[in-house]
Protein backbone atom coordinates (compact mmCIF):
# COMPACT_ATOMS: atom_id res chain seq x y z
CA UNK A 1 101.57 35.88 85.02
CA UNK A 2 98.94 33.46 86.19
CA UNK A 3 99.89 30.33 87.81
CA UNK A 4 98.17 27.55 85.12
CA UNK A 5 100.18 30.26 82.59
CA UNK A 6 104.07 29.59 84.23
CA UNK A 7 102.92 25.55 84.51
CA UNK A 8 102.45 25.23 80.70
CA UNK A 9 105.83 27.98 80.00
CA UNK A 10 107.30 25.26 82.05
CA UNK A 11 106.35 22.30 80.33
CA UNK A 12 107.06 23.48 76.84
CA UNK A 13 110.63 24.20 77.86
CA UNK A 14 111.02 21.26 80.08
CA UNK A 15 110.13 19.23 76.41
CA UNK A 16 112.02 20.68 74.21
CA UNK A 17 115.14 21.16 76.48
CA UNK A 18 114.88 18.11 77.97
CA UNK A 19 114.94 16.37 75.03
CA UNK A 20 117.83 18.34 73.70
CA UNK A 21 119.97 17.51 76.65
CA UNK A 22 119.07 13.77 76.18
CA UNK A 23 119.90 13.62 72.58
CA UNK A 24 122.78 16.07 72.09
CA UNK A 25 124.19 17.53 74.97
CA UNK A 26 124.73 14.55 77.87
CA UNK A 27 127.40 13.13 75.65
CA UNK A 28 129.37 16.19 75.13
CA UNK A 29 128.65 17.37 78.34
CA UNK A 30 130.12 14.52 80.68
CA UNK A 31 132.89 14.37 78.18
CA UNK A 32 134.04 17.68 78.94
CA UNK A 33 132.81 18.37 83.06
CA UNK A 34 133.84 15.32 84.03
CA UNK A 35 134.49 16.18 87.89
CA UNK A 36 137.70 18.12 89.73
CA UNK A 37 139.56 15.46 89.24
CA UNK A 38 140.41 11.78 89.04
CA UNK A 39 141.82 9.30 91.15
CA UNK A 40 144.28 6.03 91.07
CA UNK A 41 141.93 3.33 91.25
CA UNK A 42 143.30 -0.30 89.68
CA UNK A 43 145.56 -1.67 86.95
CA UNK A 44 144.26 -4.06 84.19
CA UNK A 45 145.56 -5.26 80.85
CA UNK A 46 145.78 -3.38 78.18
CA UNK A 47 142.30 -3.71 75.38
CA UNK A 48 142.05 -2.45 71.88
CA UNK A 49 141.26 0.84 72.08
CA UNK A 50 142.75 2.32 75.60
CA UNK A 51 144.76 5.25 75.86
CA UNK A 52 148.38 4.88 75.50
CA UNK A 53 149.21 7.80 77.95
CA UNK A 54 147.66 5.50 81.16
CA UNK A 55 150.40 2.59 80.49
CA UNK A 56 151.73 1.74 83.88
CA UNK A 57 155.29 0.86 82.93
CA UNK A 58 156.37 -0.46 86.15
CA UNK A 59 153.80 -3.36 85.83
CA UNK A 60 153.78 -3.60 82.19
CA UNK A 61 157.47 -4.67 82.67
CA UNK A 62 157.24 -6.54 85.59
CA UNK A 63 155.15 -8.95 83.88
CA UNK A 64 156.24 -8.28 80.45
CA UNK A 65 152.42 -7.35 79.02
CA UNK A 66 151.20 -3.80 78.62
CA UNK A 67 149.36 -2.72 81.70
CA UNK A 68 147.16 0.36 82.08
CA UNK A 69 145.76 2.59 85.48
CA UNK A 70 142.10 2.92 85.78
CA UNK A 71 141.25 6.14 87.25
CA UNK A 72 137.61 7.44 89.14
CA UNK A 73 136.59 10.40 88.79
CA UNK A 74 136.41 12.83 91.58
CA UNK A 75 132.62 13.86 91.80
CA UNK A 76 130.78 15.98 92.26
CA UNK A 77 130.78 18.90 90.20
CA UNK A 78 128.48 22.09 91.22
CA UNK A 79 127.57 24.18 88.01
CA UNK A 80 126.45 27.60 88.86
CA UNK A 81 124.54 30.02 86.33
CA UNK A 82 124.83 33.41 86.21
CA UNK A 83 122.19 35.06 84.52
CA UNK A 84 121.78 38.45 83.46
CA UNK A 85 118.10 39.25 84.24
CA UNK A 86 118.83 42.79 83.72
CA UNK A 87 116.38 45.57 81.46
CA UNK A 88 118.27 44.58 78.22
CA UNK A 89 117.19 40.85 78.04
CA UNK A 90 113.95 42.25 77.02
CA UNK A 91 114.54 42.81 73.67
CA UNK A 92 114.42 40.89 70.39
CA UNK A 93 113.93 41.41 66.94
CA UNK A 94 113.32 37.52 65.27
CA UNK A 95 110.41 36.74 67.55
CA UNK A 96 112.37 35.95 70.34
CA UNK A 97 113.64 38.00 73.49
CA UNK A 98 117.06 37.56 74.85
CA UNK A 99 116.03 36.75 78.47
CA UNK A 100 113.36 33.86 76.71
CA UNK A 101 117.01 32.34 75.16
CA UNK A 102 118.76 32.85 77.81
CA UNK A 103 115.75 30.82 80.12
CA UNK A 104 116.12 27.77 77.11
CA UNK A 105 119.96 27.89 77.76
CA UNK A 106 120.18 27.77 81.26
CA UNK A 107 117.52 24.97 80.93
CA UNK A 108 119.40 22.70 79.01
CA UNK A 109 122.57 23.26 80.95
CA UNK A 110 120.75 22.30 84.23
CA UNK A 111 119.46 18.98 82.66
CA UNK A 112 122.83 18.22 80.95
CA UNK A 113 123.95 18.76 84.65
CA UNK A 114 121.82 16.47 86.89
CA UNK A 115 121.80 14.14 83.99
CA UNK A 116 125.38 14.18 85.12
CA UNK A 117 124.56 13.81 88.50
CA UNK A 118 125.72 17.12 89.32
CA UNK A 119 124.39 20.25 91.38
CA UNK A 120 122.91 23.34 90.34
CA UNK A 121 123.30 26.39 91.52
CA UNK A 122 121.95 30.07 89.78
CA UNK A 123 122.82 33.53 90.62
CA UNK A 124 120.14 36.52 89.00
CA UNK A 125 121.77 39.70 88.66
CA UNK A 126 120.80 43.21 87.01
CA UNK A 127 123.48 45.56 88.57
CA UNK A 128 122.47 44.01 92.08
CA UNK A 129 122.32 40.95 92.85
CA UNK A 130 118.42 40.16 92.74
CA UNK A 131 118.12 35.95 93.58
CA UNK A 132 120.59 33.21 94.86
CA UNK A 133 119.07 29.72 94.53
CA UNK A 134 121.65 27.09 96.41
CA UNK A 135 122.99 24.38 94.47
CA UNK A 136 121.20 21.31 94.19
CA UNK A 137 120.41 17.88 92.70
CA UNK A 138 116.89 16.87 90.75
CA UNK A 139 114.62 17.65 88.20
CA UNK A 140 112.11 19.32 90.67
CA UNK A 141 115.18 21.90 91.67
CA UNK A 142 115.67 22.38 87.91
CA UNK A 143 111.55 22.86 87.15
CA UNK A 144 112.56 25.60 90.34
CA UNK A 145 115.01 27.54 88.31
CA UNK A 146 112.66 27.35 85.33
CA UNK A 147 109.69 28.37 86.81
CA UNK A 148 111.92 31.19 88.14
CA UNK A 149 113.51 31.91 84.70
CA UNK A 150 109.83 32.47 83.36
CA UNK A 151 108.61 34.60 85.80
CA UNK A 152 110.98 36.65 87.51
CA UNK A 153 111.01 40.29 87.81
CA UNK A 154 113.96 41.99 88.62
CA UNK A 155 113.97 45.49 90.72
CA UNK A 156 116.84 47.03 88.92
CA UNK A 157 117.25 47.54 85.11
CA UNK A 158 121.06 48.11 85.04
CA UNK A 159 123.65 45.21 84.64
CA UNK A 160 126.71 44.64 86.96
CA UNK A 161 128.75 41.70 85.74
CA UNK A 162 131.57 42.39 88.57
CA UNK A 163 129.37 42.85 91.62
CA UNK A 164 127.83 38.92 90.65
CA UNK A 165 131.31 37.96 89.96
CA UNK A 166 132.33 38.95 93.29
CA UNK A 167 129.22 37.14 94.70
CA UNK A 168 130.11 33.64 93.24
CA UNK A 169 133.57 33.75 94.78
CA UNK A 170 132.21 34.87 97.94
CA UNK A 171 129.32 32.13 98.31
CA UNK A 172 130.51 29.28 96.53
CA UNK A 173 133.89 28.18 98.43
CA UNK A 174 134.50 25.41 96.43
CA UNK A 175 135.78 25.29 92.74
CA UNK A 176 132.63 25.25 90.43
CA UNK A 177 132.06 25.56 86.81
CA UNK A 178 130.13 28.70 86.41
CA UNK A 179 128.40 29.99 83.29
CA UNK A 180 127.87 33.97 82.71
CA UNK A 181 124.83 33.84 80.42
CA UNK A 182 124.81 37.54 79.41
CA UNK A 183 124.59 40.00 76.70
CA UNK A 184 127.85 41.85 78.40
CA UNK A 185 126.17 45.11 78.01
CA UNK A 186 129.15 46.68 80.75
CA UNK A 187 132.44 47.58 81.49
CA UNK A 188 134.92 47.14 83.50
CA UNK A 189 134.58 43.53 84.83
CA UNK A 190 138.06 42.60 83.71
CA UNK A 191 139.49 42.73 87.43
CA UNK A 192 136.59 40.74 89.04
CA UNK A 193 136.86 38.39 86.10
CA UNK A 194 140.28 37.73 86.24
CA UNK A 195 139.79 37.02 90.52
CA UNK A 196 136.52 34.52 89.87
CA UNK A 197 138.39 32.60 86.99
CA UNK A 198 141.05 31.99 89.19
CA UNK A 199 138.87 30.04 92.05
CA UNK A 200 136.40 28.97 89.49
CA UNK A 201 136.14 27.26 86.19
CA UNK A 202 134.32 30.39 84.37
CA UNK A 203 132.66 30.27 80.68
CA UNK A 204 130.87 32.58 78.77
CA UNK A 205 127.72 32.54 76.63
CA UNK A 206 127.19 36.10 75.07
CA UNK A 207 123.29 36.16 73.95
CA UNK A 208 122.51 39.30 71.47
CA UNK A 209 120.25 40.29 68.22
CA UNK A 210 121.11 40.97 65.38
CA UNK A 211 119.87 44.28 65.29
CA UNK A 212 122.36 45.49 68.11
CA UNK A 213 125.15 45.37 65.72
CA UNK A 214 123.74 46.44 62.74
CA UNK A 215 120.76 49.13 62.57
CA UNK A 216 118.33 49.10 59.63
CA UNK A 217 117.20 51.72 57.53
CA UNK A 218 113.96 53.09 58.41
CA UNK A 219 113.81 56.66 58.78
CA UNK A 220 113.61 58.55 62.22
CA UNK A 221 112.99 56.52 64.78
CA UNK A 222 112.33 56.82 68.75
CA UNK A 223 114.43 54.61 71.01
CA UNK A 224 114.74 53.98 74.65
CA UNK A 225 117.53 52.52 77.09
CA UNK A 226 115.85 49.65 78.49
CA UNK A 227 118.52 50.21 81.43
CA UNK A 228 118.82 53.36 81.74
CA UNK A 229 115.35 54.15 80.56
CA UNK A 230 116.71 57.26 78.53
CA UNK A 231 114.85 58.19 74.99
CA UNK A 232 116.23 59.63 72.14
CA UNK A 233 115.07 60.50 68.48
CA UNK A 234 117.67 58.59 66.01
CA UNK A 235 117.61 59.41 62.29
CA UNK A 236 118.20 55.67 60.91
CA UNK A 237 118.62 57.03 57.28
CA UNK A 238 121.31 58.34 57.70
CA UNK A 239 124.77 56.36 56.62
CA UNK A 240 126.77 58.17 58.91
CA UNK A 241 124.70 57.18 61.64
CA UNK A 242 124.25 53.53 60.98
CA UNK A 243 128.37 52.96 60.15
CA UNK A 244 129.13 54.72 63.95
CA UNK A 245 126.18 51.97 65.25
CA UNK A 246 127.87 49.33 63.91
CA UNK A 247 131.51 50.59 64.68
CA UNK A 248 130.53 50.86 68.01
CA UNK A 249 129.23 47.51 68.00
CA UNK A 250 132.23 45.58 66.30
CA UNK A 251 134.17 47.41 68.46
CA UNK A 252 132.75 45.95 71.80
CA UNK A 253 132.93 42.66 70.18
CA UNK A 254 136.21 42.56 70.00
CA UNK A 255 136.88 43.92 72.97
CA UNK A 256 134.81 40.92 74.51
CA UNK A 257 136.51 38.79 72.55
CA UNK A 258 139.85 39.80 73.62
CA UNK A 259 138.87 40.36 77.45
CA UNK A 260 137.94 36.15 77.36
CA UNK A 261 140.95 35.50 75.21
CA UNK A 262 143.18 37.08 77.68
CA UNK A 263 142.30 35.17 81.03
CA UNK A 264 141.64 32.09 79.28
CA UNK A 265 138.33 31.67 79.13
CA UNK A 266 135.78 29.71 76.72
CA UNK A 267 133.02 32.16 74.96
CA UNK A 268 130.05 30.90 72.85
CA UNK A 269 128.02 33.78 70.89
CA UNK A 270 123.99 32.79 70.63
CA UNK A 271 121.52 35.08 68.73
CA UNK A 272 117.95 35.41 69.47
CA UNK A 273 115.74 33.40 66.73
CA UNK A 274 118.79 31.33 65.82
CA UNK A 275 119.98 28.07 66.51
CA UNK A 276 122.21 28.20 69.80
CA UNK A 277 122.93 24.02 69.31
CA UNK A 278 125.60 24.18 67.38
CA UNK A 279 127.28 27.29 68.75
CA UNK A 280 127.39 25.41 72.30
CA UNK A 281 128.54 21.92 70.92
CA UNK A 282 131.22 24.15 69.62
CA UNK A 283 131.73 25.34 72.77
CA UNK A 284 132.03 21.55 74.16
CA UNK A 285 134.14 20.39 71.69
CA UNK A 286 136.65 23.45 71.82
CA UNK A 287 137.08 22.00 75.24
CA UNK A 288 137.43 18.35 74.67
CA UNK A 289 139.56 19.23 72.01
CA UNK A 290 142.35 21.28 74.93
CA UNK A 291 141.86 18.12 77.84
């Protein structure tokens, strides 16, 4: 892709992402990553509004008027991505590619983080691990990851969720919140999942189509692994075929759905040529909602 070609992919995201970190996002953002913690830092009366749960009833009864702790919050937070830059995230069926939602995702997570003032960090995987860009502060770092984003090629075409599992625990030593932007076309990740949730503070975003859960009708049709690069000739007329397609598919669903379920962790579901907004302020808010 020519340079002047990646510079305006860059600035069209950067405007529309931007902007929908700015309006939307920030808010519920810092609401819900607010830091590893929070510290004692004063008592002051108690104002209209304050939560209850802060009293501190040792002063509030040695001078007979409710008193509550202010706390600080422990900063700073490191966000890693994980992104799944593997063969599958080239396809899409509603004018969009996977991997082209997954780049406007992991763009307006990176400027809902340094709009927190917090770092960013992104692993690429396929079923290697193909790029590790440090954590870091700034909007020229996140232009980085975009740029990247656009115009990365990755060597392999197969997808290894625990081998960049097992990479973020080894390289990041400190507790981050890491999110595993992915169309989860694997298996057997539970054991590396359960060992990175542990150290880290681990959420999913599952991007698919439509069309990988439910195959149309039309006729006989030649179709290739985008992974594994095998073809084969499918007869899409037939009923039989297209209720095993989608069988298989429900079925994987909620096996992913259970596998997050299980260790605790948050999953959003995005589809290409659909609005992801509201399934990640969903996301936010299902979070808030547990603090």
């Amino acid at each position: 892709m020519e340079a002047q070609e990646i510079l305006k992919k860059v600035r069209k995201i950067e405007i529309k992402t931007r902007g929908l970190s700015n309006q939307i996002f920030s808010g519920e953002y810092h609401s819900v990553f607010k830091g590893r913690g929070m510290t004692f830092s004063e008592v002051r009366e108690y104002q209209y509004g304050d939560d209850i749960r802060n009293i501190d009833w040792n002063v509030t009864a040695r001078f007979n008027h409710p008193y509550v702790k202010i706390f600080e919050e422990e900063r700073e937070l490191t966000v890693m991505l994980l992104i799944d830059v593997s063969g599958s995230g080239h396809f899409g069926t509603k004018g969009q590619l996977k991997q082209d939602l997954i780049t406007e995702i992991s763009a307006v997570l990176s400027f809902s983080a340094i709009n927190n003032n917090d770092k960013v960090g992104v692993i690429f995987f396929s079923d290697k691990i193909e790029k590790f860009i440090p954590p870091k502060k700034g909007t020229s770092h996140i232009l980085r990851i975009i740029r990247e984003l656009i115009d990365f090629n990755a060597e392999n075409k197969g997808t290894d969720i625990s081998e960049a599992l097992r990479y973020l625990t080894n390289v990041i030593k400190k507790r981050s919140t890491a999110f595993i932007i992915s169309d989860f076309i694997d298996k057997d990740f539970d054991k590396a999942l359960q060992i990175a949730n542990h150290k880290h503070d681990l959420i999913a975003i599952r991007v698919t189509d439509r069309r990988e859960l439910e195959m149309p009708n039309v006729g006989l049709v030649k179709m290739k692994d985008a992974e594994t690069g095998n073809i084969r000739w499918v007869d899409t007329s037939s009923k039989r075929v297209r209720d095993y397609y989608r069988s298989t598919a429900l079925r994987k669903t909620a096996e992913l759905d259970n596998l997050f379920n299980r260790h605790g962790i948050d999953m959003a579901k995005v589809y290409t040529g659909e609005d992801y907004v509201k399934p990640l302020i969903n996301l936010f808010k299902k979070r808030e909602a547990r603090r």
